[in-house]
N, C-alpha and C. Protein backbone atom coordinates (compact mmCIF):
# COMPACT_ATOMS: atom_id res chain seq x y z
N UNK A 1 -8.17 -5.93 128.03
CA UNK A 1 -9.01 -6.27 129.16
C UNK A 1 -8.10 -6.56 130.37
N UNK A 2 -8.11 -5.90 131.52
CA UNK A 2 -7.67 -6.04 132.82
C UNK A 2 -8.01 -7.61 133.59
N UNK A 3 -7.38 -8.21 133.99
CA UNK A 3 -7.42 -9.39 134.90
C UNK A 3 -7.27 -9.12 136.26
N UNK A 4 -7.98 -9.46 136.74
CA UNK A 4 -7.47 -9.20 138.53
C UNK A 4 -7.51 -10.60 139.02
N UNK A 5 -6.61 -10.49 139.88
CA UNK A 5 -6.24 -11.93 141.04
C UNK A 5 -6.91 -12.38 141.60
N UNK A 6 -6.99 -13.27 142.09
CA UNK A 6 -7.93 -13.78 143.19
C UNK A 6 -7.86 -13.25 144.41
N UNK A 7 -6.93 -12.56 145.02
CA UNK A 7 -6.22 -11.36 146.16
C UNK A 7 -7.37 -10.40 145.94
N UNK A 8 -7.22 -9.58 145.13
CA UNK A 8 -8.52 -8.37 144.62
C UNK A 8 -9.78 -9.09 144.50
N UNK A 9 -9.74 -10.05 144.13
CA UNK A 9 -11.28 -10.60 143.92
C UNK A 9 -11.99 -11.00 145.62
N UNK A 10 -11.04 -11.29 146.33
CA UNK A 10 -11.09 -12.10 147.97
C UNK A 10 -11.56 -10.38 148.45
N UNK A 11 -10.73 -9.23 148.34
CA UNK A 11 -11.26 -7.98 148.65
C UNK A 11 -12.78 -7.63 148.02
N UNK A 12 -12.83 -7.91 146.94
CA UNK A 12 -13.68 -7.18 146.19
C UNK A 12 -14.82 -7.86 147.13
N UNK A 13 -14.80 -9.30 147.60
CA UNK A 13 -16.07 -9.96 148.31
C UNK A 13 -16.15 -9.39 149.32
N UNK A 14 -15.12 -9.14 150.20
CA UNK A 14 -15.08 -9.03 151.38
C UNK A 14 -15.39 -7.02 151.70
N UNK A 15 -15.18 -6.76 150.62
CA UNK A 15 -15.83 -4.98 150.45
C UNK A 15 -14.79 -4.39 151.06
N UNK A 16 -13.51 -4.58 151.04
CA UNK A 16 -11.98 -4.20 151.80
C UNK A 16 -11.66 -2.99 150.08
N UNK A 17 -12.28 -3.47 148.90
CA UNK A 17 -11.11 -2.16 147.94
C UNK A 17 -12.08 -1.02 148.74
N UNK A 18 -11.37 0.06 147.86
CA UNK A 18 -12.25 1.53 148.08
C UNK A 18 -13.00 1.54 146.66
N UNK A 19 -14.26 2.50 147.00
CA UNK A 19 -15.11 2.49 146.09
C UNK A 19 -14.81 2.66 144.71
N UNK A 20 -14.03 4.00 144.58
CA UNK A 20 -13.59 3.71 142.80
C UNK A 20 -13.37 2.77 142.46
N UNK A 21 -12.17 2.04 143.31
CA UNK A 21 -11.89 0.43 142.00
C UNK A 21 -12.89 -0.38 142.17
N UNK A 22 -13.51 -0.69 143.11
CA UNK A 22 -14.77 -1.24 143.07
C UNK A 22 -16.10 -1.20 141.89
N UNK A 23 -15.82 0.14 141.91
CA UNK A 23 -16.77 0.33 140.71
C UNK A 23 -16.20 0.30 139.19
N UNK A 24 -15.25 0.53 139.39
CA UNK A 24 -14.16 -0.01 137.74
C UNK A 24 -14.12 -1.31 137.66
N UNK A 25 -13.68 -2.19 138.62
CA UNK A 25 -14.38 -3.55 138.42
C UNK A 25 -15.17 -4.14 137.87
N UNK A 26 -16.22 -3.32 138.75
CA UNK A 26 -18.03 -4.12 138.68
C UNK A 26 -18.20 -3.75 137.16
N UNK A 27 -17.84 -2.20 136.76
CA UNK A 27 -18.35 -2.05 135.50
C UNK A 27 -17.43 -2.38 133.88
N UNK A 28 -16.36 -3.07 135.06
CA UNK A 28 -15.33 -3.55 133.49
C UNK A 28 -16.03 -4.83 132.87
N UNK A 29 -15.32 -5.36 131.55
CA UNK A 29 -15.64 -6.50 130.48
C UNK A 29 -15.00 -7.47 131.88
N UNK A 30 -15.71 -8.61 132.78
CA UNK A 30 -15.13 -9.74 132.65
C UNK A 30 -13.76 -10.48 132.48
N UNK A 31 -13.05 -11.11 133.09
CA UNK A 31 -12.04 -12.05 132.62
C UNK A 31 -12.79 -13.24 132.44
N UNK A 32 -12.13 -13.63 131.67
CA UNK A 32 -12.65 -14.89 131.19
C UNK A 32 -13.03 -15.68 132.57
N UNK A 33 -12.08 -15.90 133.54
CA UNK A 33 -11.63 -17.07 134.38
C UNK A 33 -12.31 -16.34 136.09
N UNK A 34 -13.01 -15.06 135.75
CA UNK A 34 -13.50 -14.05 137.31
C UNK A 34 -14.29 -14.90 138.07
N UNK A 35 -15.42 -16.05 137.30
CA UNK A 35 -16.37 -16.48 138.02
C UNK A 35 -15.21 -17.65 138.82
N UNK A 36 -14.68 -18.49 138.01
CA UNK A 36 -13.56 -19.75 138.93
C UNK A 36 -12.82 -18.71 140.05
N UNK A 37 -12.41 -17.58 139.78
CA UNK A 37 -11.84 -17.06 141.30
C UNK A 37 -12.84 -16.79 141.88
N UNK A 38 -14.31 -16.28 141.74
CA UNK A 38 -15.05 -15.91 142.65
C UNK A 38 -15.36 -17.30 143.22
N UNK A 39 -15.81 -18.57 142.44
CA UNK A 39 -15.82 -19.53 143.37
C UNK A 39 -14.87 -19.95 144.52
N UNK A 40 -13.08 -19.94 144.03
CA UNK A 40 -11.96 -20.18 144.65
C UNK A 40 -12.34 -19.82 145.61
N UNK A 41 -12.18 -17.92 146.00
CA UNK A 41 -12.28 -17.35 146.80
C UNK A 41 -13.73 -17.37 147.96
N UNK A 42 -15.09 -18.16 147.72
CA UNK A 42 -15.64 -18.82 148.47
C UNK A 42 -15.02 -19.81 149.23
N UNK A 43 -14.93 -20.70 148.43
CA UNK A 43 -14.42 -21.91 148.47
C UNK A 43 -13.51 -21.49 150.07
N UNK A 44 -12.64 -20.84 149.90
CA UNK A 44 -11.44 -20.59 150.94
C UNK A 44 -12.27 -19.68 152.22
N UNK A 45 -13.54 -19.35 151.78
CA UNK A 45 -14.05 -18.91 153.69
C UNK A 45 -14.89 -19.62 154.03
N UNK A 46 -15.41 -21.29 153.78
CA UNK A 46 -16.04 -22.13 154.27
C UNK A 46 -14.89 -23.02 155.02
N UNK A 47 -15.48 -23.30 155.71
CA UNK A 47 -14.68 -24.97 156.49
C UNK A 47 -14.45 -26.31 155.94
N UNK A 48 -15.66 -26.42 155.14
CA UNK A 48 -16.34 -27.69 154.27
C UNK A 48 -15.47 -27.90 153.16
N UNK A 49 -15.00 -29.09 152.88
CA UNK A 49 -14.56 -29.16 150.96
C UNK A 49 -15.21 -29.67 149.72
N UNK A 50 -17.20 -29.75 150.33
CA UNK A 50 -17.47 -30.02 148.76
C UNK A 50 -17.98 -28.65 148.09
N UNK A 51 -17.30 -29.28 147.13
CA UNK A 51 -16.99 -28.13 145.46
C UNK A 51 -18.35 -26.69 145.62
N UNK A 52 -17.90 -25.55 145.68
CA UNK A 52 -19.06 -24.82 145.55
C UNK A 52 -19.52 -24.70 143.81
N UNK A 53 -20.46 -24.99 143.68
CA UNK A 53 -20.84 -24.99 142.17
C UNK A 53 -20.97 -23.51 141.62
N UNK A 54 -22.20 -23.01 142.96
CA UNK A 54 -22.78 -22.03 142.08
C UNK A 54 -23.26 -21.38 143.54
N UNK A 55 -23.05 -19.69 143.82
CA UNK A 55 -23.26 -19.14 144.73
C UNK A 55 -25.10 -18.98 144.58
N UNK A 56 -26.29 -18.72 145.59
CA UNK A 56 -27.06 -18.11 145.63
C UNK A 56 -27.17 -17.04 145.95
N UNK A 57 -26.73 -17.18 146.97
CA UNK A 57 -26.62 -15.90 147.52
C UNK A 57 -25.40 -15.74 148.66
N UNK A 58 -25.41 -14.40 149.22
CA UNK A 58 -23.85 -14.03 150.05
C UNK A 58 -23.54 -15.51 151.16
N UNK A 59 -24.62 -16.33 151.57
CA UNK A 59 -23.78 -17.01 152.47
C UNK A 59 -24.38 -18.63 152.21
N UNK A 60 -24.99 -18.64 151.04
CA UNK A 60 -26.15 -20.06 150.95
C UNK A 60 -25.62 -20.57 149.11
N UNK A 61 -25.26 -21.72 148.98
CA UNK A 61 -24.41 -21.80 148.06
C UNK A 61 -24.98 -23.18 147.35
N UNK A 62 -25.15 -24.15 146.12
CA UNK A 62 -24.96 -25.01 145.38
C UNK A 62 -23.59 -26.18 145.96
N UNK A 63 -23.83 -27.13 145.76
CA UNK A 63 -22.56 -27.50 145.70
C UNK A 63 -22.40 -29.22 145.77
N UNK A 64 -21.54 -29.12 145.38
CA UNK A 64 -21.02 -30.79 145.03
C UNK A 64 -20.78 -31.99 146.43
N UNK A 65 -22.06 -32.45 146.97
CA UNK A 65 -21.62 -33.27 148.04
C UNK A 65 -21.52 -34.77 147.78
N UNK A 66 -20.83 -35.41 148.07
CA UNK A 66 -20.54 -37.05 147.07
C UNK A 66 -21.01 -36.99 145.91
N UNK A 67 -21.83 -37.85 145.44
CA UNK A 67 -23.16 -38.20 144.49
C UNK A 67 -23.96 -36.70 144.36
N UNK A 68 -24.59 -36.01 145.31
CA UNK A 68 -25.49 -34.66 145.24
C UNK A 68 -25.26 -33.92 145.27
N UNK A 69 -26.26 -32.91 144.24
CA UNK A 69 -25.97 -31.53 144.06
C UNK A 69 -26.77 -31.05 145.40
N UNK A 70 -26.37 -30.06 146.74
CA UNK A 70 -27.42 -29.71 147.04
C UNK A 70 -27.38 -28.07 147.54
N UNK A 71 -27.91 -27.87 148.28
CA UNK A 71 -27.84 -26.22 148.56
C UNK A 71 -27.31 -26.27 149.92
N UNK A 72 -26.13 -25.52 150.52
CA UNK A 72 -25.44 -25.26 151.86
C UNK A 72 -25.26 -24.59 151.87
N UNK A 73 -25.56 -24.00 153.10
CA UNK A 73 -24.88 -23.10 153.93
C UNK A 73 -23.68 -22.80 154.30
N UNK A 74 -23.25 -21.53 154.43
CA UNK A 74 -21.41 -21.10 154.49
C UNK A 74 -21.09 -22.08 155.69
N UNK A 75 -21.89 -22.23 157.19
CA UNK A 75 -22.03 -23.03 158.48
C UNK A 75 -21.68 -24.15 157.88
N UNK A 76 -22.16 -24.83 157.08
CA UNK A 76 -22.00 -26.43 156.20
C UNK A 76 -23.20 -27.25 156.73
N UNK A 77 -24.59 -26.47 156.88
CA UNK A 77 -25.69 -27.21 156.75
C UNK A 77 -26.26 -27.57 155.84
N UNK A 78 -26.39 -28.56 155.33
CA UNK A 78 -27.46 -29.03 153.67
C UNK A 78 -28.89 -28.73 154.33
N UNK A 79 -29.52 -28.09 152.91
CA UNK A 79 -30.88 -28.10 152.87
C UNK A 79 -31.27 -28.99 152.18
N UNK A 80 -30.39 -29.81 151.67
CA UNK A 80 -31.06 -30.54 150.48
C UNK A 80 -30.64 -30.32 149.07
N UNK A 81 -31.22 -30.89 148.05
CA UNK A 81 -31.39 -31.56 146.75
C UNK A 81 -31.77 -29.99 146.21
N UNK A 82 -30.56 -29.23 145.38
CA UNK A 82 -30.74 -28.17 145.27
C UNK A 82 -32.00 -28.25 144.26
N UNK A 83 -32.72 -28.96 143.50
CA UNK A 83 -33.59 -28.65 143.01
C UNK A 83 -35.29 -28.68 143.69
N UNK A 84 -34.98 -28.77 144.96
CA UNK A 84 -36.29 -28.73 145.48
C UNK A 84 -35.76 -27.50 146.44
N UNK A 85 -36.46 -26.72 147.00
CA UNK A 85 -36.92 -25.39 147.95
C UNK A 85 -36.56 -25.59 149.08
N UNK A 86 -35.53 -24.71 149.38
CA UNK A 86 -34.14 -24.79 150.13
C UNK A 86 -35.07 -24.46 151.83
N UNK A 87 -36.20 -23.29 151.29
CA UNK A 87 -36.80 -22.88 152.44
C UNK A 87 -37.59 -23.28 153.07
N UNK A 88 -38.29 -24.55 152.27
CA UNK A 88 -38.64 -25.72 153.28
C UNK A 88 -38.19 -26.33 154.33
N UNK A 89 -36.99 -26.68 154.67
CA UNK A 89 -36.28 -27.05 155.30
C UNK A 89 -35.40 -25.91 156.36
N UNK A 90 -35.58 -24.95 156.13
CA UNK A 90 -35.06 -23.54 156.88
C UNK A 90 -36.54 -23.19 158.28
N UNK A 91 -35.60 -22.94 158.93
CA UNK A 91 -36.62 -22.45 160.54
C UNK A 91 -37.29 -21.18 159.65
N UNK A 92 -38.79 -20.89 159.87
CA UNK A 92 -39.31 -20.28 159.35
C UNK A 92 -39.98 -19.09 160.30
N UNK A 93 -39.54 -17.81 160.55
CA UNK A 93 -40.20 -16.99 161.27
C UNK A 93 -41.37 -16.20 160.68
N UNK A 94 -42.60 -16.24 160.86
CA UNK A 94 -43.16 -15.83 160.49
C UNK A 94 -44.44 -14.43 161.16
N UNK A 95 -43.84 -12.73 160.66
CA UNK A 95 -43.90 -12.33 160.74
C UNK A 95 -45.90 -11.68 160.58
N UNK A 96 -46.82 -11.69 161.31
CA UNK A 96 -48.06 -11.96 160.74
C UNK A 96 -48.67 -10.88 161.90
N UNK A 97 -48.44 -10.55 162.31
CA UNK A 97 -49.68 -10.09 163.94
C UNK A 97 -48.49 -8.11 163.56
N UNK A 98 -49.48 -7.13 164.13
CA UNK A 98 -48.82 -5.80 164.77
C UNK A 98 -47.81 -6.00 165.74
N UNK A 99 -47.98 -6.74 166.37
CA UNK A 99 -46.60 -6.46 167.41
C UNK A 99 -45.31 -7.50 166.66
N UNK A 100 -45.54 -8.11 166.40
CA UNK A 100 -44.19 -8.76 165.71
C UNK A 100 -43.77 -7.61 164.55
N UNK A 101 -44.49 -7.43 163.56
CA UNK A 101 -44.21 -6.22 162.47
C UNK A 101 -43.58 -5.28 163.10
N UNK A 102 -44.00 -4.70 164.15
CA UNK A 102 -43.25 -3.65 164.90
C UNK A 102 -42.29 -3.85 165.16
N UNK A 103 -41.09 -4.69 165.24
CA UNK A 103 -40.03 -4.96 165.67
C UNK A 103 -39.57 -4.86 163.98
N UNK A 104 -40.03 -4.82 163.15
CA UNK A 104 -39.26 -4.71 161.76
C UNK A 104 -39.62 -3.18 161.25
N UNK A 105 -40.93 -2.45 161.95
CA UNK A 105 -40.87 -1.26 161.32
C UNK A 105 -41.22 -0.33 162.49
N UNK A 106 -40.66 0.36 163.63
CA UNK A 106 -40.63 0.42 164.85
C UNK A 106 -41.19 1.96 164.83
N UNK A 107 -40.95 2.48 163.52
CA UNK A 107 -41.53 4.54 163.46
C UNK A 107 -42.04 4.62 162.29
N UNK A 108 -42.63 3.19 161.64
CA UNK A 108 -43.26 4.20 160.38
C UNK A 108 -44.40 3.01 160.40
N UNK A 109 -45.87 3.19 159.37
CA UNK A 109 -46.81 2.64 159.00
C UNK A 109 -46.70 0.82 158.54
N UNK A 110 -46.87 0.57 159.58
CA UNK A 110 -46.88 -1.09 159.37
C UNK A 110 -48.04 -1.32 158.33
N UNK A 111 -47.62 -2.58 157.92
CA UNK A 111 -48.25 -3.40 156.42
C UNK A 111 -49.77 -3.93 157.11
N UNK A 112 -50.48 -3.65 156.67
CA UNK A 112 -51.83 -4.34 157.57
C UNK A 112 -51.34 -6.30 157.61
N UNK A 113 -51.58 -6.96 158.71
CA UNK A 113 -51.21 -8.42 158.80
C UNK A 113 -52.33 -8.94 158.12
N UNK A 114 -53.28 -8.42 157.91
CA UNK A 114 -54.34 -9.80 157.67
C UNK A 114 -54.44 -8.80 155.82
N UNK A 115 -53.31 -8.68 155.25
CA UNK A 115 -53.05 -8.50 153.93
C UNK A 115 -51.77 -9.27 153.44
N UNK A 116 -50.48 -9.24 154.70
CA UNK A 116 -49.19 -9.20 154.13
C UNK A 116 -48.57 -9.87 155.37
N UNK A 117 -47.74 -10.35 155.37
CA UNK A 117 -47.27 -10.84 156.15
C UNK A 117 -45.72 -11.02 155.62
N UNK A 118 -44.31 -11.57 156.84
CA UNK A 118 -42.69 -11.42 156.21
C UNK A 118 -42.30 -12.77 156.78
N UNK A 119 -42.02 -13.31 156.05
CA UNK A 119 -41.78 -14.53 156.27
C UNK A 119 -39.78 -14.38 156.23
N UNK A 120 -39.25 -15.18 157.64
CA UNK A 120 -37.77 -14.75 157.35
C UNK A 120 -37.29 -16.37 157.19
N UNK A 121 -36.46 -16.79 156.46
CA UNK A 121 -35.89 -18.17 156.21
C UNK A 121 -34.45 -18.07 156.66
N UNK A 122 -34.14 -18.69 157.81
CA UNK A 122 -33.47 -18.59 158.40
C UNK A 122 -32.66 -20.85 158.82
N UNK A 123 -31.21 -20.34 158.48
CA UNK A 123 -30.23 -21.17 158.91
C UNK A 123 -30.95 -22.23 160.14
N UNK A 124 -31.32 -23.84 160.08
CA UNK A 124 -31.31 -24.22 161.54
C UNK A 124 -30.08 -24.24 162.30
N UNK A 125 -28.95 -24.21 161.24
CA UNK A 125 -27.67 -24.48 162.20
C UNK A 125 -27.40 -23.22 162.91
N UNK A 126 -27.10 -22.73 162.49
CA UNK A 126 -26.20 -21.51 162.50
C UNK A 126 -27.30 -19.45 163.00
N UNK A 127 -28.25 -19.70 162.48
CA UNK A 127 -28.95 -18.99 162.33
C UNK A 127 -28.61 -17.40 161.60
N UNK A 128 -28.28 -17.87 160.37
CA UNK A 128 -28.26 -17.09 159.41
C UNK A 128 -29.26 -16.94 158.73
N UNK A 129 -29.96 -15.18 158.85
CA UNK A 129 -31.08 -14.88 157.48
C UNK A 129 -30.64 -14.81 156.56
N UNK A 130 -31.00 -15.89 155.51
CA UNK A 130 -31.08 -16.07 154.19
C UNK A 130 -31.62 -15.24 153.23
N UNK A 131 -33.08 -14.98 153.55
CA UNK A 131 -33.87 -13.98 153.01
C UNK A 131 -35.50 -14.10 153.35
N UNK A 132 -35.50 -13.08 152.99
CA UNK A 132 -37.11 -12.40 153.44
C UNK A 132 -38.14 -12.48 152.74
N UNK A 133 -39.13 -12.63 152.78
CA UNK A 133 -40.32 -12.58 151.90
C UNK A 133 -41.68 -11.93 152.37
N UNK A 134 -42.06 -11.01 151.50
CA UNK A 134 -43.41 -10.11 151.99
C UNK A 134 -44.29 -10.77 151.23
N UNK A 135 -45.27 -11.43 151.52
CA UNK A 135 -46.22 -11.83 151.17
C UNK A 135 -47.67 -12.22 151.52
N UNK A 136 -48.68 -12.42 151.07
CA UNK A 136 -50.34 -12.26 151.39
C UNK A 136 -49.99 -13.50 152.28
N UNK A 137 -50.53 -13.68 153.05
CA UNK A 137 -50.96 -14.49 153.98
C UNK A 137 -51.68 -15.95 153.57
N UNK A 138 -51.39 -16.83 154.12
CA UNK A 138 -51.35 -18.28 152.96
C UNK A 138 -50.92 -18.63 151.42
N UNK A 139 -50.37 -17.56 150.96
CA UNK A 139 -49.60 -17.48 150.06
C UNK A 139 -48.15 -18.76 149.81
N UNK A 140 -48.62 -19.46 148.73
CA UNK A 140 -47.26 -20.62 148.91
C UNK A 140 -45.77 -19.94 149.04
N UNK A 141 -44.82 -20.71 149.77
CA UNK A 141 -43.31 -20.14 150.16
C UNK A 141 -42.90 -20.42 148.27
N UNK A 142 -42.09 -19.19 148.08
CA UNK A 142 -41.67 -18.96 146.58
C UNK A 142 -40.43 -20.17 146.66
N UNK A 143 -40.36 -20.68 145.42
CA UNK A 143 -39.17 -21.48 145.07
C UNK A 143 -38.77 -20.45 144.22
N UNK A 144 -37.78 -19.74 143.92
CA UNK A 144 -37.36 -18.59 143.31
C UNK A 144 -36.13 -18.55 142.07
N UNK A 145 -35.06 -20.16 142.42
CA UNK A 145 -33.94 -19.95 142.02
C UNK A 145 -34.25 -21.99 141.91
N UNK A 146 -33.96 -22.24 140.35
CA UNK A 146 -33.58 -23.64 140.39
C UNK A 146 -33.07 -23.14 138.61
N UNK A 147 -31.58 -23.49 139.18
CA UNK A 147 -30.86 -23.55 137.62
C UNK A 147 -30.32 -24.63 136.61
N UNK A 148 -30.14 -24.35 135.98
CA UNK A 148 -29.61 -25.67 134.85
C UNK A 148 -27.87 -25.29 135.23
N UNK A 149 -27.46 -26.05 135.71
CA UNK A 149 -25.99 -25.81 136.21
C UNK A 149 -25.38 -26.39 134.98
N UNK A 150 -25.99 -27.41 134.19
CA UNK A 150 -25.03 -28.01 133.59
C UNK A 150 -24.97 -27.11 132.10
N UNK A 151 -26.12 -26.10 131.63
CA UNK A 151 -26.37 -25.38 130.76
C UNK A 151 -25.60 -23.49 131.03
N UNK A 152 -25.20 -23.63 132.11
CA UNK A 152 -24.81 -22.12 132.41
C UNK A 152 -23.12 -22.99 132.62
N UNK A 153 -22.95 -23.73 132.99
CA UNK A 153 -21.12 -24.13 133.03
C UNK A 153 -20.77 -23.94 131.50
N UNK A 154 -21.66 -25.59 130.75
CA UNK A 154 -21.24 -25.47 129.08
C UNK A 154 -21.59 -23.99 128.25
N UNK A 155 -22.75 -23.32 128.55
CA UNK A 155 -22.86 -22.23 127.81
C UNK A 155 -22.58 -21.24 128.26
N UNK A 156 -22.49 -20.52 129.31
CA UNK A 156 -22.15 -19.30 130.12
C UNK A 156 -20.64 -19.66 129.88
N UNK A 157 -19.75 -20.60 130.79
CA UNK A 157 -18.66 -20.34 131.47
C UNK A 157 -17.33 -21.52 130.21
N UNK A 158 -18.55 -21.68 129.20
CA UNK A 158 -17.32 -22.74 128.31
C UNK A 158 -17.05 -23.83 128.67
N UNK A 159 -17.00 -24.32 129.91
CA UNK A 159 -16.21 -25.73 130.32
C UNK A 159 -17.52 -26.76 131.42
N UNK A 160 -17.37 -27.95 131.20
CA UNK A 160 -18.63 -29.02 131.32
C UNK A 160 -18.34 -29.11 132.43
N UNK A 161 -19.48 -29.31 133.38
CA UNK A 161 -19.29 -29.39 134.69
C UNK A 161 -19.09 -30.40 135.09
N UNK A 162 -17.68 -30.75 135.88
CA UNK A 162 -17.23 -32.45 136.09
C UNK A 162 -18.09 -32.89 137.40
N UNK A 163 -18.28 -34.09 137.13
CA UNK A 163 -18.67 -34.72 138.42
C UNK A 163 -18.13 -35.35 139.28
N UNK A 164 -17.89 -34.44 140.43
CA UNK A 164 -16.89 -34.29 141.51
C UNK A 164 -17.49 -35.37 142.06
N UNK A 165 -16.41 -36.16 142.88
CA UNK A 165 -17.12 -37.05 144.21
C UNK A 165 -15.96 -37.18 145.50
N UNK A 166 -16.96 -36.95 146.77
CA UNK A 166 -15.96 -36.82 147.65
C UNK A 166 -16.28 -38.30 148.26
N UNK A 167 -15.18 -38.67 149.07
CA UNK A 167 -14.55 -39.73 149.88
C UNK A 167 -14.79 -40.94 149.16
């Protein structure tokens, strides 16, 4: 089994290899230790130093702040108590009428509004889209992602998740 560095892994995020090794990567067995560099290598393009636990997604992350687990932003905004709905607390654009839709689908057949509507969850700090949601109209905002961190460290990754505390 091949190991790669945290150097290749910092590329592999940043989409700098070329596609073959990229895809020999993605489709090789794992190193044991890939997910701790993929955290490292977060870790090193934020500003902030509490612990990233667990990525969500490309720029919205888990992570160890004193005492709380909560969900931040790459910017270093908390949403909060990662087990409650990050997008509550996110500026909420909400996409509902023909002329707003039109600015998301400008030459082809818009979604009827009074069926569907796009809800965008967006950064207050910073104003980073997080992600999108197409959905019926009064439809509750999805909570989508609440994990057992302490069940994917001990069982996924082998080692118990310490409880970090800053200052």
């Amino acid at each position: 089994m091949t190991s790669y560095s945290k150097e290749v892994i910092a590329d592999l995020v940043s989409g700098q290899l070329p596609w073959p090794q990229t895809r020999r990567i993605m489709s090789a067995y794992k190193d044991d230790d890939r997910f701790f560099k993929y955290i490292a290598v977060l870790q090193d393009r934020v500003a902030w130093t509490d612990p990233i636990l667990l990525p969500v997604s490309d720029h919205l992350f888990i992570c160890q702040s004193g005492d709380e687990r909560v969900t931040k932003c790459e910017c270093g905004h908390s949403f909060g108590d990662y087990r409650r709905n990050w997008k509550l607390n996110a500026h909420i654009l909400v996409r509902d009428s023909e002329e707003s839709l039109r600015e998301i689908y400008p030459n082809s057949d818009l979604p009827d509004p009074e069926w569907m509507e796009l809800r965008e969850f967006i950064c207050p700090e910073c104003g980073t889209l997080h992600e999108v949601e197409a959905a019926a109209p009064g439809y509750p905002i999805v909570h989508d992602f609440e994990p057992d961190l302490e069940g994917f460290y001990r069982e996924w990754l082998g080692k118990p998740l310490a409880e970090e505390k800053n200052g």
